[in-house]
Protein backbone atom coordinates (compact mmCIF):
# COMPACT_ATOMS: atom_id res chain seq x y z
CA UNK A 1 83.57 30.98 -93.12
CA UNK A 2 84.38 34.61 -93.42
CA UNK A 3 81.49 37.18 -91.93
CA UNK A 4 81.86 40.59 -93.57
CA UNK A 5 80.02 43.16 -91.55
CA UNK A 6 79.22 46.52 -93.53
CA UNK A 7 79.06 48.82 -90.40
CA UNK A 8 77.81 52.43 -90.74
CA UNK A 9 80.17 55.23 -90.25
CA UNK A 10 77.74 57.47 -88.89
CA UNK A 11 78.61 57.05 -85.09
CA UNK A 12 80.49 55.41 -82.63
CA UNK A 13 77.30 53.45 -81.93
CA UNK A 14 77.02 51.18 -84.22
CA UNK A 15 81.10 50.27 -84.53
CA UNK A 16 80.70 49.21 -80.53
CA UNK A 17 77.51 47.18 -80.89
CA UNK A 18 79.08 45.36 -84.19
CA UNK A 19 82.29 44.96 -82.33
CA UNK A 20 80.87 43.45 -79.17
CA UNK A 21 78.61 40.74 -81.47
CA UNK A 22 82.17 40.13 -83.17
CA UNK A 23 84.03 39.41 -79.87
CA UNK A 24 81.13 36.67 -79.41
CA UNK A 25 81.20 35.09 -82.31
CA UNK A 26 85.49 35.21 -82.35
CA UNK A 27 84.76 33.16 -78.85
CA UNK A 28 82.29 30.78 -80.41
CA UNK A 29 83.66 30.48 -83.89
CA UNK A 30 87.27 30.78 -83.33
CA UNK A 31 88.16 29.12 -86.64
CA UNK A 32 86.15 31.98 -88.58
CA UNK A 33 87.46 34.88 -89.91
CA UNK A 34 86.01 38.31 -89.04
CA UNK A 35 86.33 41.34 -91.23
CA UNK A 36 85.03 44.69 -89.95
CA UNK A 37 84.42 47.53 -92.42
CA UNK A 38 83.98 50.82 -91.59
CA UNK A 39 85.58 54.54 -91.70
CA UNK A 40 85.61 54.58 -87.75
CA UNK A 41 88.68 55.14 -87.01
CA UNK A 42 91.54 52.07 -87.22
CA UNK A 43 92.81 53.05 -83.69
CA UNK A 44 89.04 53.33 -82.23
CA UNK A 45 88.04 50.27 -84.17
CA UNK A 46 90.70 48.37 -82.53
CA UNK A 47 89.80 49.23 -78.96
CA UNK A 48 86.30 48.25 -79.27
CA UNK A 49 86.99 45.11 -80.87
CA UNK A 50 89.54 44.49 -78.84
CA UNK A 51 91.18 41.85 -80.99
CA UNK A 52 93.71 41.98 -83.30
CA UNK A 53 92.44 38.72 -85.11
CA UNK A 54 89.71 40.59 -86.39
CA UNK A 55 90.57 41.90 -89.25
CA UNK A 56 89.65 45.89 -91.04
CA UNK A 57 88.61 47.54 -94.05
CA UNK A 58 88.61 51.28 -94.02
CA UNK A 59 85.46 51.60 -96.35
CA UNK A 60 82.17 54.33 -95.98
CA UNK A 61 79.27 52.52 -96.55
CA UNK A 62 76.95 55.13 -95.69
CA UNK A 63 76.44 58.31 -94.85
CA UNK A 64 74.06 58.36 -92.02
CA UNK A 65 72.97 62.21 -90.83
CA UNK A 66 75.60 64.72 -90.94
CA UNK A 67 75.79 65.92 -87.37
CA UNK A 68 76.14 69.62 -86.69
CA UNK A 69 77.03 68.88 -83.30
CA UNK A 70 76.84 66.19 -80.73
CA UNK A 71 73.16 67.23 -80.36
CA UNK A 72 71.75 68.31 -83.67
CA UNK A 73 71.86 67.13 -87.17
CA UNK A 74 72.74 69.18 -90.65
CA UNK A 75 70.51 68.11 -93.06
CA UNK A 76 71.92 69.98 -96.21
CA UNK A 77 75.55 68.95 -95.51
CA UNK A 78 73.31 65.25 -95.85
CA UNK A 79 72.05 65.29 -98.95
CA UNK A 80 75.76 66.77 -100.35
CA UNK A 81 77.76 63.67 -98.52
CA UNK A 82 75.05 61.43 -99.70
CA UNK A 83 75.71 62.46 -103.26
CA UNK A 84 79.43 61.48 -103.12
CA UNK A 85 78.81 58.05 -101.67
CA UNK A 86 76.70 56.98 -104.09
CA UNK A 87 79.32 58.31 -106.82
CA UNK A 88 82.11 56.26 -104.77
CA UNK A 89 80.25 53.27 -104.17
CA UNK A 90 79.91 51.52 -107.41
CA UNK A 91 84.09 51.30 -107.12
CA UNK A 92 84.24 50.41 -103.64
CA UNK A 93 81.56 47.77 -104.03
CA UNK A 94 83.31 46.23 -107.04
CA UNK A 95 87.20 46.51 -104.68
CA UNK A 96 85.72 44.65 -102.14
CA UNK A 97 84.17 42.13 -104.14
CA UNK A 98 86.90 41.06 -105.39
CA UNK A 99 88.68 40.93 -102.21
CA UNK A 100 86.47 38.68 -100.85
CA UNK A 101 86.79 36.30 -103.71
CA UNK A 102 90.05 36.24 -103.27
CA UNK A 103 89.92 34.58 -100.02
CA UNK A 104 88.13 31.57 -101.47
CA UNK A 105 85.59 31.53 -98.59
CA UNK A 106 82.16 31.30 -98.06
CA UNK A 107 80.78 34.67 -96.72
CA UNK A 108 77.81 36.01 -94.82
CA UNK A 109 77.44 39.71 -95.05
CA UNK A 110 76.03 41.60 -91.76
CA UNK A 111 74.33 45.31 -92.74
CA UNK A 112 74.54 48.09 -89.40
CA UNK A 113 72.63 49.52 -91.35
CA UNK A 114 74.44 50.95 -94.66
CA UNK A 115 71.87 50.10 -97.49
CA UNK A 116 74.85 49.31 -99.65
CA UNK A 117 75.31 46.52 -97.78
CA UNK A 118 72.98 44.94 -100.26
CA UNK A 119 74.95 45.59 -103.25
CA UNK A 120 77.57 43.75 -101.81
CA UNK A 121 75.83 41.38 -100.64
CA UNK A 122 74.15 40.58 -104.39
CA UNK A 123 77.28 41.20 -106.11
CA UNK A 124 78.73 38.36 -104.17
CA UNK A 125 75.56 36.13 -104.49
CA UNK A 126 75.67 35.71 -100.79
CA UNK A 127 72.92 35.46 -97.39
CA UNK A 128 72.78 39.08 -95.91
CA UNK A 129 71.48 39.45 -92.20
CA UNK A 130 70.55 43.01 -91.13
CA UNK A 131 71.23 44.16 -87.64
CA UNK A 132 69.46 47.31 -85.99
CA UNK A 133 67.02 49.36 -83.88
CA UNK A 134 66.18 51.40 -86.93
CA UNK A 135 67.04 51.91 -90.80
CA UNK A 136 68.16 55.13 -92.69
CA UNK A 137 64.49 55.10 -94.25
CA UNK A 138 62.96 56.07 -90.87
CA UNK A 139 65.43 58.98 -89.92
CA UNK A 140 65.16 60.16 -93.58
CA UNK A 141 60.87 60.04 -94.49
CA UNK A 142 60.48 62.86 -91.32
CA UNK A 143 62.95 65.36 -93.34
CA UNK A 144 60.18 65.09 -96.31
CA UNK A 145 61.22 66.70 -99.97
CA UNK A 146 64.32 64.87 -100.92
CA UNK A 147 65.00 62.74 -98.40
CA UNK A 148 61.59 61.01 -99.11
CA UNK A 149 63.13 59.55 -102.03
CA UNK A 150 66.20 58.35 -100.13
CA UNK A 151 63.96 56.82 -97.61
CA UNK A 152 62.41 54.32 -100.70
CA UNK A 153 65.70 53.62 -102.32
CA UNK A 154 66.98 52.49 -98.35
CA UNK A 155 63.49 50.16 -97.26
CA UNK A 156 64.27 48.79 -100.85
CA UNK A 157 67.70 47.61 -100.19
CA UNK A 158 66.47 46.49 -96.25
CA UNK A 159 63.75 43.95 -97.94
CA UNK A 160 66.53 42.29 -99.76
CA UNK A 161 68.20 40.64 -96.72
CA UNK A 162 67.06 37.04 -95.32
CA UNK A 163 66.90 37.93 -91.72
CA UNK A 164 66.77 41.19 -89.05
CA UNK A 165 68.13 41.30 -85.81
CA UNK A 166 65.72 43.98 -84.15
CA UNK A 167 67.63 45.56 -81.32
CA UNK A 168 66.15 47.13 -78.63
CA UNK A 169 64.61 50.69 -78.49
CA UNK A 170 63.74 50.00 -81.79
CA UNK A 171 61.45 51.72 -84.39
CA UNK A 172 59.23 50.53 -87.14
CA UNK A 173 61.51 47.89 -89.43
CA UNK A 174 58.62 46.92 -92.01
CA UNK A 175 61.03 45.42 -93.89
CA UNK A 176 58.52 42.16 -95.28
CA UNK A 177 61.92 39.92 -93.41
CA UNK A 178 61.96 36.95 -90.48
CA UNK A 179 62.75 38.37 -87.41
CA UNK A 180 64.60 37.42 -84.11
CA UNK A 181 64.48 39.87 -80.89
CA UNK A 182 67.47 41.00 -79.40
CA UNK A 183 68.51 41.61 -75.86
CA UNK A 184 70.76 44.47 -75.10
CA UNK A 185 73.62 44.28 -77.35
CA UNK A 186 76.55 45.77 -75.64
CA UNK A 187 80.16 44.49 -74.34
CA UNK A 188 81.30 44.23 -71.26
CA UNK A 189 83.44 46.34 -68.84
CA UNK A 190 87.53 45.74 -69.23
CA UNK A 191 90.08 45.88 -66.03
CA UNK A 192 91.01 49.63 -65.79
CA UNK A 193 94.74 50.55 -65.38
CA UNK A 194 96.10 50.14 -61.59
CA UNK A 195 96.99 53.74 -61.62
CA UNK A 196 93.41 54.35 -62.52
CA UNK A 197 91.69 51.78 -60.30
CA UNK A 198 93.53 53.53 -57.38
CA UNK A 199 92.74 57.00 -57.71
CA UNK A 200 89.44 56.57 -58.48
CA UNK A 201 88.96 53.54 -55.80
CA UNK A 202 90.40 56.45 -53.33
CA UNK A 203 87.80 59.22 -53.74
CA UNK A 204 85.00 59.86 -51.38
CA UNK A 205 82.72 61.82 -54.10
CA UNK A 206 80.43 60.17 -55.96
CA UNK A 207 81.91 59.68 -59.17
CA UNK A 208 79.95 60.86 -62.15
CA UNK A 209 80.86 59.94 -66.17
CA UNK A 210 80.03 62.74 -69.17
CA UNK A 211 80.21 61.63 -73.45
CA UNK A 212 78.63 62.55 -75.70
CA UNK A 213 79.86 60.50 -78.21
CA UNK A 214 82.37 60.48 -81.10
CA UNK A 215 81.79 63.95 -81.92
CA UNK A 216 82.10 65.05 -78.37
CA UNK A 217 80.75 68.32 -76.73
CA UNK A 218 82.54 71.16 -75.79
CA UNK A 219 81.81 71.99 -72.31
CA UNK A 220 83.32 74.77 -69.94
CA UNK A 221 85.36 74.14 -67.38
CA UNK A 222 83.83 76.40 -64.95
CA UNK A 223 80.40 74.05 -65.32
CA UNK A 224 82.12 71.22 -63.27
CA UNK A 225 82.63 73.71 -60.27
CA UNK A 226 79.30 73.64 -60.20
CA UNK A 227 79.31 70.36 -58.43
CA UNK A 228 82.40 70.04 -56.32
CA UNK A 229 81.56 67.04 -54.16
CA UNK A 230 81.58 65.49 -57.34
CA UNK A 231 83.91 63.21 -59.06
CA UNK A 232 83.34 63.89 -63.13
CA UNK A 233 85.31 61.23 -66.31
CA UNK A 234 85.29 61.55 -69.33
CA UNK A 235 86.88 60.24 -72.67
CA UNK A 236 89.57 62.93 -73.35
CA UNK A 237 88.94 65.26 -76.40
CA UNK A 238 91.05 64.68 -79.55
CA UNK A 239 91.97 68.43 -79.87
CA UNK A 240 94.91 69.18 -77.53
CA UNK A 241 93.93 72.82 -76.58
CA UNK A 242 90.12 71.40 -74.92
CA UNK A 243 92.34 68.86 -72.94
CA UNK A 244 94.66 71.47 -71.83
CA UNK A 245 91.71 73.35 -70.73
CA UNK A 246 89.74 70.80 -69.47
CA UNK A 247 93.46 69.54 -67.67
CA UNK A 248 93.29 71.97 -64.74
CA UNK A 249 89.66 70.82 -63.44
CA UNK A 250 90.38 69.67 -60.15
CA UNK A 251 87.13 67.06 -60.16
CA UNK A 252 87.99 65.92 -63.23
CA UNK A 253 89.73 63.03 -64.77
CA UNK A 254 90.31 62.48 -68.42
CA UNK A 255 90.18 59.02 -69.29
CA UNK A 256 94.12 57.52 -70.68
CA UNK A 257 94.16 56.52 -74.36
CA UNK A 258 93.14 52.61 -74.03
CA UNK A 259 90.00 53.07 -71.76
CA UNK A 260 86.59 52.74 -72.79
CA UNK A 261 84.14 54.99 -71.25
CA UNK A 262 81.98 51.31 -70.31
CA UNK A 263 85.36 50.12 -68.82
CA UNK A 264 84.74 52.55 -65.91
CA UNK A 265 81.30 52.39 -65.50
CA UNK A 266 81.16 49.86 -62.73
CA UNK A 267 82.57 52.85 -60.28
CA UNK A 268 80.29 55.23 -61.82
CA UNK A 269 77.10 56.77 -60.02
CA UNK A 270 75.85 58.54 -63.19
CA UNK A 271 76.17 59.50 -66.41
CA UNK A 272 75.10 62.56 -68.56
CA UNK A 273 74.90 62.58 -72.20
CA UNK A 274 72.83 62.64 -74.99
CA UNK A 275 70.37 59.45 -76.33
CA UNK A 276 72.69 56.71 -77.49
CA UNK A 277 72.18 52.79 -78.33
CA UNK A 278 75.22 52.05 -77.09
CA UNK A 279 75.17 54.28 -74.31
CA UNK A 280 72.11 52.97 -73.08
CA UNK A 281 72.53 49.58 -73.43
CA UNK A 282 75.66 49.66 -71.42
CA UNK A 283 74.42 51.86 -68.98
CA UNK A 284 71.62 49.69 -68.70
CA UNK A 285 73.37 46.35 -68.48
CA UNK A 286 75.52 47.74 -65.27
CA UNK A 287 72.29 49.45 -63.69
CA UNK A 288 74.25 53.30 -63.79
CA UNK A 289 71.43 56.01 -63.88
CA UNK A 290 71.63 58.21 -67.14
CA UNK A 291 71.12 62.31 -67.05
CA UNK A 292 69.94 62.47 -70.93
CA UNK A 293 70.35 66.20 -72.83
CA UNK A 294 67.17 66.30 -74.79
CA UNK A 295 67.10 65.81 -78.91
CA UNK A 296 64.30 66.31 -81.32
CA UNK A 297 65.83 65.87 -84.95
CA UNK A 298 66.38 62.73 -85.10
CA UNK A 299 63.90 59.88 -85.45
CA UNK A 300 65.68 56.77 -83.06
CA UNK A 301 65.30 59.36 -79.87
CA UNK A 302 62.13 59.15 -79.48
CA UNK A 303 62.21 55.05 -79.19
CA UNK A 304 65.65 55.53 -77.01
CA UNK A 305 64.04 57.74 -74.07
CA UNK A 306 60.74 56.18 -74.57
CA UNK A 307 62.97 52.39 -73.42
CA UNK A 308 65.08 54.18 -71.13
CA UNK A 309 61.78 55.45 -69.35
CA UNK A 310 60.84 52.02 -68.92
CA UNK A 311 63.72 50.06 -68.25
CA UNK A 312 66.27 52.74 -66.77
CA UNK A 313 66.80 55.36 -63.61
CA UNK A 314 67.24 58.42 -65.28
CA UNK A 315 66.61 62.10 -65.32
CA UNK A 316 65.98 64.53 -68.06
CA UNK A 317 67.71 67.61 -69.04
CA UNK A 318 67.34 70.23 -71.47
CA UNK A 319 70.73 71.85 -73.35
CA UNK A 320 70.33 75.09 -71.59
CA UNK A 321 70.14 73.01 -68.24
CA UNK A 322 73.49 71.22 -69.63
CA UNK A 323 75.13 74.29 -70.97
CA UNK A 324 74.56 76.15 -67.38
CA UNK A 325 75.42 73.35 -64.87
CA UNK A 326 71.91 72.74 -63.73
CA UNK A 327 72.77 68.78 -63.85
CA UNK A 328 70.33 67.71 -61.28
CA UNK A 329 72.74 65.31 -59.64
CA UNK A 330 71.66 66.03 -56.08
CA UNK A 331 67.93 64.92 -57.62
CA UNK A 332 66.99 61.75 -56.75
CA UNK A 333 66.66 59.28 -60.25
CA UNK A 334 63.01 58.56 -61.35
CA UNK A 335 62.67 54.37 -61.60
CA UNK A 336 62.01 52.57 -64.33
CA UNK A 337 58.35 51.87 -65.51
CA UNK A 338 59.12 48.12 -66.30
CA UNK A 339 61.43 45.12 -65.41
CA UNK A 340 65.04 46.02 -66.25
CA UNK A 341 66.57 44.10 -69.96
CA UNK A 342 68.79 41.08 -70.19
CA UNK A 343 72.34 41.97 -71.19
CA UNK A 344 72.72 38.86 -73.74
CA UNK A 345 72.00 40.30 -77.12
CA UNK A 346 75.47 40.40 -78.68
CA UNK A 347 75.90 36.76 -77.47
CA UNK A 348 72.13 36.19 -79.30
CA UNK A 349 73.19 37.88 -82.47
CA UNK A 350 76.09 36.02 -82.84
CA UNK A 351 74.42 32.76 -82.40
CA UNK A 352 72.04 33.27 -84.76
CA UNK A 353 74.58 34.33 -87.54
CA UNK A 354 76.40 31.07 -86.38
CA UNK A 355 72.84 29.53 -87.47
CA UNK A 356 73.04 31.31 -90.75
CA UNK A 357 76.73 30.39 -91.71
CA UNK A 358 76.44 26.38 -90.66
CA UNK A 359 73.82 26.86 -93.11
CA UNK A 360 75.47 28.18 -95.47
CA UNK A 361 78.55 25.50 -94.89
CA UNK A 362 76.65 22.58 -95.29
């Protein structure tokens, strides 16, 4: 059985909540062969999935929203990117195609959530299962004019599939499709380096994580003196001159190449960032509270903060509270609303597409 998942490009979200339903099923299905497809990067891909029997293919399946920054979306750089992938994607459709005829298998295709996926999936005349908290058609409709019309042509390509997987902190998926409800789909922590393990296992400040994602946020320096009883991670930057910067911040650590901001969360108090998926369902699985940066163009926040309310400690914070060190780390976290979520939904998702290929098989 070969499972082919079409995994958006748009964030580092979506790559880690594919990857961790892949490690499941590579645990359950271990004579199965896994193919992940994306334009995340190869070396980022590989140390989410964590596996080297899982196999890539570098291919952009969708465009997602163009992000301006970390916090904001650029909606005219959108509708140009979104152009070129559907001038690219007849070719890359028909390449992979016949790749995977080529390997004589039987194959389920799983959509996070490129609406291409579906042209794949009918070119090849096989079952396609959907995976999400949201489609494209819901973060496009609010930008009206243009993006209405993208909006139809995605909830067209979402009805063809044969089943969802609705994640949490999910919005409307009215998709006409059989459903099954998902716990938190997230991985779980890795060992940390012994170097690592020791200096942080040797600190008597509380020891607080910041990300903001693949795209990152450049923050100054000065804002961690701010809070000098305080321990601070993060994931280092990929430009060499904000970790030389960022180097000389004596409460702060820079994660080594190899560790996953979730691989340190056990010895975390806190974390600040923006609204994430993946974020939050890590964050929630280990119990860390969450400082959240607000965000208002883009659809999926307003079903992220309204589950992290519920189900997560947290605090709020605008950008100008980020962007002048007003963190609110010596506030105590509000409590969740509701009973906190069940970490098992990669290990659900993967059962179910299990369901789907023995199916198939037989």
């Amino acid at each position: 059985m070969l499972i082919y998942v079409c995994s958006s490009s748009h964030g580092f979200g979506h790559a880690a909540r594919d990857a961790a339903v892949l490690q499941q099923l590579r645990r359950l299905r271990p004579d199965w062969r896994l193919v992940m497809s994306s334009m995340v990067s190869s070396g980022f891909l590989s140390l989410l999935l964590g596996d080297g029997g899982i196999e890539q293919r570098p291919c952009r399946w969708d465009v997602g929203m163009v992000q301006a920054d970390a916090l904001g979306s650029d909606p005219s750089a959108t509708l140009i990117a979104l152009a070129e992938l559907d001038a690219r994607l007849p070719a890359q459709v028909q390449s992979e195609v016949n790749w995977v005829r080529e390997q004589g298998l039987p194959v389920l295709i799983l959509g996070d959530i490129p609406p291409a996926a579906a042209l794949l999936a009918e070119a090849l005349d096989a079952p396609l299962v959907w995976m999400s908290n949201f489609g494209w058609d819901a973060i496009y409709r609010p930008f009206g004019g243009v993006f209405e019309l993208m909006a139809e042509r995605a909830q067209a390509a979402y009805r063809c599939g044969q089943l969802l997987l609705r994640c949490p902190f999910d919005l409307v998926m009215d998709w006409g499709l059989p459903e099954q409800r998902l716990d938190l789909v997230c991985s779980s922590p890795r060992a940390l380096p012994e170097v690592l393990q020791a200096l942080l296992a040797g600190l008597d400040s509380p020891i607080i994580q910041v990300g903001f994602g693949g795209m990152g946020l450049e923050l100054d320096p000065q804002l961690f003196a701010h809070w000098p009883d305080h321990h601070f991670l993060m994931a280092s930057p990929p430009d060499p001159k904000t970790c030389a910067r960022l180097a000389g911040t004596s409460n702060l650590t820079l994660l080594p190449a190899g560790v996953r901001p979730l691989d340190a969360f056990p010895l975390c108090e806190r974390h600040i960032g923006k609204p994430g998926f993946s974020t939050f369902c890590e964050a929630l699985s280990l119990d860390l509270g969450l400082h959240v940066v607000e965000r208002r163009d883009f659809a999926e926040v307003s079903a992220l903060m309204n589950g992290l309310t519920r189900h997560g400690r947290h605090r709020l914070l605008s950008r100008d509270q980020l962007m002048g060190g007003d963190w609110q780390l010596d506030q105590p976290l509000l409590h969740a609303k509701a009973e906190p979520l069940s970490p098992g939904g990669a290990l659900q998702a993967a059962e179910q597409l299990i369901q789907v290929g023995d199916q198939l098989c037989n």
